[in-house]
Protein backbone atom coordinates (compact mmCIF):
# COMPACT_ATOMS: atom_id res chain seq x y z
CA UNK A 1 9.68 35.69 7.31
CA UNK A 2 6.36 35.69 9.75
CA UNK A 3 3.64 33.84 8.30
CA UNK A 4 0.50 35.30 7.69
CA UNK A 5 -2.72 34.40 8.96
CA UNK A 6 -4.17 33.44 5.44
CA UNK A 7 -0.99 31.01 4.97
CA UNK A 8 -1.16 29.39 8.32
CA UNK A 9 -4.95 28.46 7.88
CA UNK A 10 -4.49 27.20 4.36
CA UNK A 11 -1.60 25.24 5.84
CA UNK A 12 -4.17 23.50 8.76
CA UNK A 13 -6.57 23.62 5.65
CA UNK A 14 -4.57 20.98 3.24
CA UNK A 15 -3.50 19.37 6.37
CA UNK A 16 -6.55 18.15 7.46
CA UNK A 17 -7.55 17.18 3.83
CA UNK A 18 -3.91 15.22 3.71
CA UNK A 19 -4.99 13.32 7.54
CA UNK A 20 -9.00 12.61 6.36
CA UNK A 21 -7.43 11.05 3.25
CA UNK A 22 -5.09 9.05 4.83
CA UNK A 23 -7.03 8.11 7.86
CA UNK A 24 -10.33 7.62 6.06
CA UNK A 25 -9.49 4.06 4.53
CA UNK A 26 -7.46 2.69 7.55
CA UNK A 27 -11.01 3.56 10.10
CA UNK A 28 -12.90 2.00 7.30
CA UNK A 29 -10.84 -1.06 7.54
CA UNK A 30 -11.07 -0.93 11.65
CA UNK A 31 -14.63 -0.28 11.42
CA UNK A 32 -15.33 -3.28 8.58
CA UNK A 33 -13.24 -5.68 10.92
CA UNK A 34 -15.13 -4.79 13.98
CA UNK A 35 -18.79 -6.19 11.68
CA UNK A 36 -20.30 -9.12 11.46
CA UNK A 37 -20.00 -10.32 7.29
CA UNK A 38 -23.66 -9.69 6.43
CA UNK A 39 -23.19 -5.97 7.71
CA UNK A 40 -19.94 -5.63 5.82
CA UNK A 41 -22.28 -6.89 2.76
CA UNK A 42 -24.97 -4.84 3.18
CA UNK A 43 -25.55 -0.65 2.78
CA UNK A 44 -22.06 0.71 4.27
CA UNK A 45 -22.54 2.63 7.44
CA UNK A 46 -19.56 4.64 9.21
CA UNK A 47 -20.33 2.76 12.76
CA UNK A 48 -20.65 -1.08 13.46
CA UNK A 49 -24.55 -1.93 14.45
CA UNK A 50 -23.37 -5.07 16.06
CA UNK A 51 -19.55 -4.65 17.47
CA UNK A 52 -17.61 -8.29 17.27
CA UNK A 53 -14.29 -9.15 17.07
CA UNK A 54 -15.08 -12.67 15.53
CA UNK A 55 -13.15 -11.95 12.28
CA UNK A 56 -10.04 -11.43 14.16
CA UNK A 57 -10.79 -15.29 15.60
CA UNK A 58 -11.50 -16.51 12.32
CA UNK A 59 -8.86 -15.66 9.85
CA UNK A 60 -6.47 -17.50 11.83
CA UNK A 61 -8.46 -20.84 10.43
CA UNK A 62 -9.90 -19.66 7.22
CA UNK A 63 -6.33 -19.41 5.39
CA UNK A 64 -3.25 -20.54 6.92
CA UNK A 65 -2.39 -17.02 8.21
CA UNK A 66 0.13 -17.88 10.85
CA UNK A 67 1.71 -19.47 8.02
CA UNK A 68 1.88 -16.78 5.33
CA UNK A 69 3.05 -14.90 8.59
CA UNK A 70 6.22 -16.57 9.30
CA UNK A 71 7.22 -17.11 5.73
CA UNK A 72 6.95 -12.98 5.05
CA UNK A 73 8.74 -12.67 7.92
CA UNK A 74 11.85 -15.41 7.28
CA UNK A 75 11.78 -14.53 3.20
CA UNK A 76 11.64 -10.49 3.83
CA UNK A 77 14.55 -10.81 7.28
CA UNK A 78 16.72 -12.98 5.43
CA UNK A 79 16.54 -11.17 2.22
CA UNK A 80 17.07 -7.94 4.00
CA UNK A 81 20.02 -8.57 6.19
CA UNK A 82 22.18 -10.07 2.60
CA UNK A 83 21.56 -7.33 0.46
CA UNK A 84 22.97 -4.65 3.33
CA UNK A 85 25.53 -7.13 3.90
CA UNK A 86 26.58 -7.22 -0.36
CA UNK A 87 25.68 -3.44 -0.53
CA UNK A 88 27.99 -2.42 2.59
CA UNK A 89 31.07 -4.26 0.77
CA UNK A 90 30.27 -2.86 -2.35
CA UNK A 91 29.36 0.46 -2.15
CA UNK A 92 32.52 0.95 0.12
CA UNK A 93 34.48 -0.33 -2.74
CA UNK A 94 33.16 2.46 -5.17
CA UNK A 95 32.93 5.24 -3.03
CA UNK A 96 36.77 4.51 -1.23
CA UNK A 97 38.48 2.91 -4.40
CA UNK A 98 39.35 4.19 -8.05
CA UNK A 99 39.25 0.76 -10.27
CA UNK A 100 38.59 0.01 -13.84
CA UNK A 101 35.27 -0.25 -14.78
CA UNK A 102 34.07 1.80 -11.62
CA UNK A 103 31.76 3.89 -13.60
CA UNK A 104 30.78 0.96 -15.92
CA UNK A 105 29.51 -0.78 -12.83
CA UNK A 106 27.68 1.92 -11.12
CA UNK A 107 25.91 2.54 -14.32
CA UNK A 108 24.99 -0.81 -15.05
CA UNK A 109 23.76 -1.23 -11.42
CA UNK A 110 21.29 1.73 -11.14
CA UNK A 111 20.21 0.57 -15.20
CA UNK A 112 18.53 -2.76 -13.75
CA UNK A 113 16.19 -0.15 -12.04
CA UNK A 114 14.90 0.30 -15.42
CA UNK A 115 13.43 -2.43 -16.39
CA UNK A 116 10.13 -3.74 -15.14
CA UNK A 117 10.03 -6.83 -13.35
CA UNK A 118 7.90 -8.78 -15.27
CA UNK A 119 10.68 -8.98 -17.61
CA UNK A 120 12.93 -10.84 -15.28
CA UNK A 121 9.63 -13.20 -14.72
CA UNK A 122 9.83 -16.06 -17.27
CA UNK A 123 13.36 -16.05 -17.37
CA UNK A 124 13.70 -16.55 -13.59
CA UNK A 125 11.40 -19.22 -13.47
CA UNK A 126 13.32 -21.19 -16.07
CA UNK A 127 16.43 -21.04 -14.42
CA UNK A 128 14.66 -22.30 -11.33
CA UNK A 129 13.00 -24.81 -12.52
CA UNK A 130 15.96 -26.17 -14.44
CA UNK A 131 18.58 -25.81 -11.84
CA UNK A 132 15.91 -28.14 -9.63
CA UNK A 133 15.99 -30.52 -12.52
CA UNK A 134 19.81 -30.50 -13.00
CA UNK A 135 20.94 -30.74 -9.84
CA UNK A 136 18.14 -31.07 -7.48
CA UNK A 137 18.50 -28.35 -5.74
CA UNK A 138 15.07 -26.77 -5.52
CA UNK A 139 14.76 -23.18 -5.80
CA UNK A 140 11.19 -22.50 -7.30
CA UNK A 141 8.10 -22.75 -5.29
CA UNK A 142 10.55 -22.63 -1.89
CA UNK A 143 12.01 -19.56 0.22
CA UNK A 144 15.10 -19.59 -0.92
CA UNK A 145 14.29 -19.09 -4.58
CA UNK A 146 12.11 -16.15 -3.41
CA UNK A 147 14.83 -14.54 -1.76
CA UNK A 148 17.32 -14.57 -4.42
CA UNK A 149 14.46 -13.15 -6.20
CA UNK A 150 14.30 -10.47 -3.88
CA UNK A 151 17.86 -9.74 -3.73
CA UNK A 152 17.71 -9.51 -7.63
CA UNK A 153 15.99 -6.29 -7.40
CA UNK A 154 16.63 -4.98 -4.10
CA UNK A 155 20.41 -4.96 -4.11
CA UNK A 156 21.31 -2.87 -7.37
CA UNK A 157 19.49 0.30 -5.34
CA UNK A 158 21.03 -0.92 -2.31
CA UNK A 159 24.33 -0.25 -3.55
CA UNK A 160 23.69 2.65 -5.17
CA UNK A 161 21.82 4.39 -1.88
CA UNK A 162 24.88 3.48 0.37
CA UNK A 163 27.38 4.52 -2.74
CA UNK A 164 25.64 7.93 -1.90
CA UNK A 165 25.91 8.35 1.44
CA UNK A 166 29.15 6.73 1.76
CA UNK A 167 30.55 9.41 -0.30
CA UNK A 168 28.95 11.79 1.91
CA UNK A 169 31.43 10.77 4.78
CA UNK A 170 34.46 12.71 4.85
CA UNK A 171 37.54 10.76 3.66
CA UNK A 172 39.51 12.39 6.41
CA UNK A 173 38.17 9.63 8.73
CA UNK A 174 39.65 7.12 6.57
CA UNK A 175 43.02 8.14 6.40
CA UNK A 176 42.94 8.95 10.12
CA UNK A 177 42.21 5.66 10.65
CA UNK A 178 44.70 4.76 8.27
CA UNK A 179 47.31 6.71 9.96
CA UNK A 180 46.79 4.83 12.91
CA UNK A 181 47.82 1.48 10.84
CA UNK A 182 44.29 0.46 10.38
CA UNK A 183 43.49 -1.82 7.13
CA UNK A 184 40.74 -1.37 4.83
CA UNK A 185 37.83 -4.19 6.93
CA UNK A 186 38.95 -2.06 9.90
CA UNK A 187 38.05 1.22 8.77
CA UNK A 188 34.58 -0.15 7.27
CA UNK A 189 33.74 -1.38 10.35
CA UNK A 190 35.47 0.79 12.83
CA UNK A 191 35.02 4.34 11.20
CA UNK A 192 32.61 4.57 8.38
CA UNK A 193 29.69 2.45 9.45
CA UNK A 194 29.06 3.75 12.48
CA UNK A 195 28.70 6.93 10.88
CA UNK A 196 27.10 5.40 8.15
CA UNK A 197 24.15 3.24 10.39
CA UNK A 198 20.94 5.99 9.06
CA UNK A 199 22.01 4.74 5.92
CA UNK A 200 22.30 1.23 6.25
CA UNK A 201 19.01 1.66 8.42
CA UNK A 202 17.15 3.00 5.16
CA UNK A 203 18.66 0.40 3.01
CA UNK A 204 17.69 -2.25 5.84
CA UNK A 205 14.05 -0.88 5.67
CA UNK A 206 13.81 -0.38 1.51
CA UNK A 207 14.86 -3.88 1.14
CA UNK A 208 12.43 -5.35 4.07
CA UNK A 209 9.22 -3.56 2.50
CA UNK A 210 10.38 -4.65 -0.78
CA UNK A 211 10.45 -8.28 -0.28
CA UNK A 212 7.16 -7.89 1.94
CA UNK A 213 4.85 -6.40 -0.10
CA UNK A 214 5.70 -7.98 -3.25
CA UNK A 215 3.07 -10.16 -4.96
CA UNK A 216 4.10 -10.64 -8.73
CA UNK A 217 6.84 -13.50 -7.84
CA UNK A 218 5.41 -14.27 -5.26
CA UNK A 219 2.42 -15.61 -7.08
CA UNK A 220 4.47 -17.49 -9.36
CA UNK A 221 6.97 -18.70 -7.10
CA UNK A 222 5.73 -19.77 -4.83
CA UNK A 223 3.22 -23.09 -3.68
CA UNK A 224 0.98 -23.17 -0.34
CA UNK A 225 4.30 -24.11 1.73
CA UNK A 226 5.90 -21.11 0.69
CA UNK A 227 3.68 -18.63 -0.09
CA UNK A 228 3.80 -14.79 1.63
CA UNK A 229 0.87 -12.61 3.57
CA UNK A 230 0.91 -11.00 -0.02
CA UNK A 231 -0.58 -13.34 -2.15
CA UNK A 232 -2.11 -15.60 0.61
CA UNK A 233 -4.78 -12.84 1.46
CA UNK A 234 -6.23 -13.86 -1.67
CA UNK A 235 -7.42 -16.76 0.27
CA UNK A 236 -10.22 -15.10 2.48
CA UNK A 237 -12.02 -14.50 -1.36
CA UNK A 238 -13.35 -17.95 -2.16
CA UNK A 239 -15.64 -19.29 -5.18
CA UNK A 240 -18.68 -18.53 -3.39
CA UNK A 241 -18.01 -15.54 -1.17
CA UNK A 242 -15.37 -12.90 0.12
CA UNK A 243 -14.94 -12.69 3.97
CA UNK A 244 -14.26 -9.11 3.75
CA UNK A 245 -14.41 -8.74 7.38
CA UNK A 246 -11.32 -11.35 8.15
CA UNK A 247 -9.58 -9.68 5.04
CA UNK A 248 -9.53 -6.51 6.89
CA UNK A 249 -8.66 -7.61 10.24
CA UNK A 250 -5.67 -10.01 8.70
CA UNK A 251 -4.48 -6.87 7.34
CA UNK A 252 -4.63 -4.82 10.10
CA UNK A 253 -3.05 -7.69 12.30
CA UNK A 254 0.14 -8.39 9.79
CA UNK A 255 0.73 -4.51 9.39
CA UNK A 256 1.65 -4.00 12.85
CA UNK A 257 5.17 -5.63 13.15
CA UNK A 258 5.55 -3.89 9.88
CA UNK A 259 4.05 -0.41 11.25
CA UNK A 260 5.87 -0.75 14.95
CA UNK A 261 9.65 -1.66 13.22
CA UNK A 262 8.69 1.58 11.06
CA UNK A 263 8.33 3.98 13.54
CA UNK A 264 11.33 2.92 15.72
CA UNK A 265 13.84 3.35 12.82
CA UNK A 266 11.70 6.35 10.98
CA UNK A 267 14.40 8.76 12.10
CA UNK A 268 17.30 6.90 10.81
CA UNK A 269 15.19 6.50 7.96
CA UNK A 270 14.76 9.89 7.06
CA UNK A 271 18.35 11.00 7.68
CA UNK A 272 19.59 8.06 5.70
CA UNK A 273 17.54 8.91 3.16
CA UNK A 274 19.02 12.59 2.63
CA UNK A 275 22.23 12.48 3.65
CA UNK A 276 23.38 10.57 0.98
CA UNK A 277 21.68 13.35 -1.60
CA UNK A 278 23.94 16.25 -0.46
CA UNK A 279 27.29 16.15 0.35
C-alpha cells in the first residue's frame, strides 16, 4: 500500500522528535566537555564561550582513569568470551539432545532472570569473603570475583538466547554431517556455529555490556585496584566540588571502544537477535 502524504510527514515528524531526544543529551555532554568548570557551573548556554579541551587532559590525573579503563575492559572481555563459551556447549545440548530433566533445566535457567540482583548481593559477598578466609584464595575486592559475578547473571540468558536460535537451525545439517561420520564436537563446530555466529555475536555483545555497565557489584566488590569505569566515575565528584567537565569528557572517551565494537557487529546483532524468535 502507497503511503500517503499525511503518514510520511508524521513519520519525519516523530522521527525528528526520536533524533532531538536522543542527540540532545550526548551534544550537551560534547558541549559541557569542550567548557572550562566555572562555565559548566554557571547559567547553561547551548555553545562554549571559551572552547578548551583541558578536561580531556585532566581526567586522566584526577581519578585513575586509565586504570578503571583496563580493568572494564579485562573484567567485561574475560567475562564475555566464558559465558559464550558455557552457553555454546549448553544450549547445543538442549536444543540437539532429549535428556531427563531437559525442561527442568531450561526452566530453572530463564527463572534466575527473575530475581533482582540485589538478592544475590549479601550472599555473594559471604561466600567471597569466606572462601578468601578458608583457603586464601581471594575472590572479593579482585577481578576474578567480579567476573564470576558477572557470569552469574549473564550466562542463564546466554543459554537460553542461543537455545533459541540453535533450534532455529535446521536439524537436517546435523544429520548430514552425521552421515558423513561426523561426531557430535564436529558438528558444533563444523556445521551449526558457523551458521549460528549472529547469535553467538548477540550473546558476545549482551554479556560484554552487561559486565560493563554494571555498578551495584561493582561497588561492593570491588577496592581501588579493581574497581570498573562504572563506579570509578564517581571519583571526578569530590567533598568539595564536582568536575563536571572531566566527568563528561571521561564518558565520552570510555564510550567509544564501546560505541565503535557496537557498530561493527550491529548487524549480527540484530539478526541474532531475531532469528532465534521465529523458526
Amino acid at each position: 500500500m502507497r503511503e500517503t502524504t499525511a503518514e510520511r510527514c508524521s513519520r519525519r515528524v516523530v522521527l525528528t522528535l526520536l533524533a532531538v531526544f536522543v542527540l540532545a543529551p550526548l551534544y550537551v555532554m560534547v558541549s559541557s566537555s569542550l567548557k572550562p568548570l566555572q562555565d559548566v557551573q554557571s547559567a547553561f548556554t547551548w555553545w562554549p564561550r571559551r572552547p578548551t579541551a583541558q578536561a580531556f587532559v585532566d581526567m586522566w590525573s584526577t581519578v585513575p582513569l586509565g586504570r578503571y579503563l583496563v580493568n572494564s575492559l579485562v573484567v567485561s572481555s574475560v567475562a564475555a568470551v566464558f559465558s559464550v563459551t558455557v552457553a555454546i556447549f549448553a544450549a547445543f545440548a538442549v536444543s540437539r539432545y532429549r535428556f531427563r530433566g531437559r525442561g527442568l533445566f531450561s526452566v530453572t535457567v530463564l527463572s534466575t532472570q527473575m530475581f533482582p540482583g540485589i538478592l544475590f548481593l549479601l550472599p555473594l559477598f559471604l561466600i567471597y569473603v569466606n572462601l578468601g578466609n578458608a583457603t586464601g584464595v581471594q575472590l572479593y575486592a579482585s577481578r576474578t570475583g567480579l567476573i564470576v559475578t558477572y557470569l552469574t547473571f549473564s550466562l542463564p540468558f546466554s543459554i537460553w538466547m542461543l537455545v533459541g536460535y540453535f533450534d532455529s537451525i535446521p536439524r537436517g545439517l546435523d544429520e548430514a554431517a552425521q552421515v558423513d561420520g561426523a561426531g557430535p564436537l564436529r558438528t558444533l563446530f563444523q556445521v551449526v556455529l558457523p551458521a549460528a555466529v549472529p547469535g553467538v555475536v548477540a550473546v558476545a555483545v549482551y554479556a560484554f555490556m552487561t559486565a560493563w555497565g554494571e555498578v551495584l557489584f561493582a561497588s561492593v566488590m570491588t577496592d581501588e585496584s579493581s574497581r570498573t569505569l562504572a563506579v570509578g566515575l564517581q571519583g571526578y565528584s569530590t567533598q568539595f566540588n564536582v568536575y563536571w567537565n572531566q566527568v563528561m569528557a571521561a564518558s565520552l572517551v570510555v564510550s567509544v571502544p564501546v560505541v565503535a565494537g557496537f557498530l561493527a557487529l550491529q548487524r549480527y546483532f540484530v539478526a541474532g537477535l531475531t532469528a532465534g524468535a521465529v523458526k
